[in-house]
C-alpha atoms as a PDB file:
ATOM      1  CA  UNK A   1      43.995 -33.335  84.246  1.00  0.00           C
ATOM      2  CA  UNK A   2      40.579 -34.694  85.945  1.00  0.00           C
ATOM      3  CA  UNK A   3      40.476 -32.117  88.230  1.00  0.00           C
ATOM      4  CA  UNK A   4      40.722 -29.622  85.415  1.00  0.00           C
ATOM      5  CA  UNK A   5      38.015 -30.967  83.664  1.00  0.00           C
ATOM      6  CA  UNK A   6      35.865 -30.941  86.899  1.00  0.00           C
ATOM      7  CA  UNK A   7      36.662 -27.561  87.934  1.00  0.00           C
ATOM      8  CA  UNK A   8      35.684 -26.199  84.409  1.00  0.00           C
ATOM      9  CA  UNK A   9      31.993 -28.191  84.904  1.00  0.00           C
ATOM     10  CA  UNK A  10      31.612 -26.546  88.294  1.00  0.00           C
ATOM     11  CA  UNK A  11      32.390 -22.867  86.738  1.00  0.00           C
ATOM     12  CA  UNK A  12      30.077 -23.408  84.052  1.00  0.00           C
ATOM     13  CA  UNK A  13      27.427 -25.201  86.946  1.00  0.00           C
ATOM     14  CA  UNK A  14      28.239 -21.724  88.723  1.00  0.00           C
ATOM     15  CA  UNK A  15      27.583 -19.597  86.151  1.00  0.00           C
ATOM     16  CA  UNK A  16      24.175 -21.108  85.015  1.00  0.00           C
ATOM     17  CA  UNK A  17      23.168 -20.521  88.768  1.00  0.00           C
ATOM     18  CA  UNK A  18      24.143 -17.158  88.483  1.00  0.00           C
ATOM     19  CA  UNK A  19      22.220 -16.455  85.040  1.00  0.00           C
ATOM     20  CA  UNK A  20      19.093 -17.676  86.506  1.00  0.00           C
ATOM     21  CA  UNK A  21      19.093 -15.982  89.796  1.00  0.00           C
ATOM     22  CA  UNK A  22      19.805 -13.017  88.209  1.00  0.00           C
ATOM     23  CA  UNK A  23      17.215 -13.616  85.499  1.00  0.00           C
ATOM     24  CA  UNK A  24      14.785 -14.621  88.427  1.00  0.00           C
ATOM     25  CA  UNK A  25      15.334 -11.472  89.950  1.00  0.00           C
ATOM     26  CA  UNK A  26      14.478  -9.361  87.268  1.00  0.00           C
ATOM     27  CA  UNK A  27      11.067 -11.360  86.932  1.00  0.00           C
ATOM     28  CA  UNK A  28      10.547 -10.522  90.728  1.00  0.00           C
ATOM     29  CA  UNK A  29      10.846 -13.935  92.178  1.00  0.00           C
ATOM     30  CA  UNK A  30      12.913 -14.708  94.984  1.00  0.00           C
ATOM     31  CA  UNK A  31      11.889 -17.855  96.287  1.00  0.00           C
ATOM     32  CA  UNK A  32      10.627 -21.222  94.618  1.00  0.00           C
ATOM     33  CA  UNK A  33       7.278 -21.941  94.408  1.00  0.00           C
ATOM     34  CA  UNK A  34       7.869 -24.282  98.000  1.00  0.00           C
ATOM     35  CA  UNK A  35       8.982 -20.656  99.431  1.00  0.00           C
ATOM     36  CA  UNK A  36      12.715 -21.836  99.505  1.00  0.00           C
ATOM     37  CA  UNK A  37      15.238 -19.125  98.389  1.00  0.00           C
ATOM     38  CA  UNK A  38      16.599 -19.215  95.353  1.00  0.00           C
ATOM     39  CA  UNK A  39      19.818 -18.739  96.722  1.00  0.00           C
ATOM     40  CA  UNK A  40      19.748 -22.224  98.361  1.00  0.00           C
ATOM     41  CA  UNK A  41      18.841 -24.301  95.688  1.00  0.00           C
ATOM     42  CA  UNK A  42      20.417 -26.903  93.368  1.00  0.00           C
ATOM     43  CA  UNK A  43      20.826 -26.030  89.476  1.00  0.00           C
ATOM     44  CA  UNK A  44      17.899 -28.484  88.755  1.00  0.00           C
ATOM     45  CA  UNK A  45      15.531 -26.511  91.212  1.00  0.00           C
ATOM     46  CA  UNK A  46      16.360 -22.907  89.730  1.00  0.00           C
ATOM     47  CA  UNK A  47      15.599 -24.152  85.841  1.00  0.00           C
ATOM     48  CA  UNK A  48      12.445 -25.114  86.900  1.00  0.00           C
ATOM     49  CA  UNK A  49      11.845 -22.525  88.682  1.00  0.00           C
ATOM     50  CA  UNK A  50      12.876 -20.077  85.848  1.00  0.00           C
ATOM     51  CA  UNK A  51      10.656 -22.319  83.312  1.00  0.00           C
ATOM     52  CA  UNK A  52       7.482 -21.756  86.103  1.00  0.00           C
ATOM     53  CA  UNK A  53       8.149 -18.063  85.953  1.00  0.00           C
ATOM     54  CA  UNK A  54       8.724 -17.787  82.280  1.00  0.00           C
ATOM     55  CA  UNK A  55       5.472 -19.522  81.618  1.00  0.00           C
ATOM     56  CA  UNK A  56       3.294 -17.728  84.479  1.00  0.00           C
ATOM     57  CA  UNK A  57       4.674 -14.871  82.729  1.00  0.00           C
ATOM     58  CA  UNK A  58       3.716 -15.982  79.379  1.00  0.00           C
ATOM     59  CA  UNK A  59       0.244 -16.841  80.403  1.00  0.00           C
ATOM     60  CA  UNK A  60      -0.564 -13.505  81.806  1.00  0.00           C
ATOM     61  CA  UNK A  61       0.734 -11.646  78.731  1.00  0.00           C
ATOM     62  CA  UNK A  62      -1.441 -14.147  77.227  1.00  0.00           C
ATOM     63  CA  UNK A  63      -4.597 -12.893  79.195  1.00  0.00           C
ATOM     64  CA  UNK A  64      -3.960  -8.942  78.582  1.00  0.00           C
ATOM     65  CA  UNK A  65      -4.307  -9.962  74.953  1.00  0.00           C
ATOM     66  CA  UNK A  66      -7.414 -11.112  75.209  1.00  0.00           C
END
């Protein structure tokens, strides 16, 4: 039954990862912002990396209001 529950977190770990790259694409970023791809990192590195975008993006829609 324990490997049931840890398969489940690993498909749910996999399809976070998958989310973000694909919403990381669609912001135009493809590697992190130590030039690593975004295919090779850990869960961690891609939410931050998503929050950094998110926020640059924020920022410059910020500025164009201004």
């Amino acid at each position: 039954m324990n490997d049931i529950t840890e398969n489940q977190h690993q498909r749910a770990v996999n399809d976070r990862k998958a989310d973000l790259k694909n919403n990381l694409y669609r912001l135009g970023v493809t590697h992190t912002s130590d030039d690593r791809d975004i295919e090779d990192v850990s869960l961690f590195t891609l939410e931050h990396t998503h929050i950094e975008s998110k926020n640059r993006q924020a920022l410059l829609i910020g500025e164009e209001n201004d």
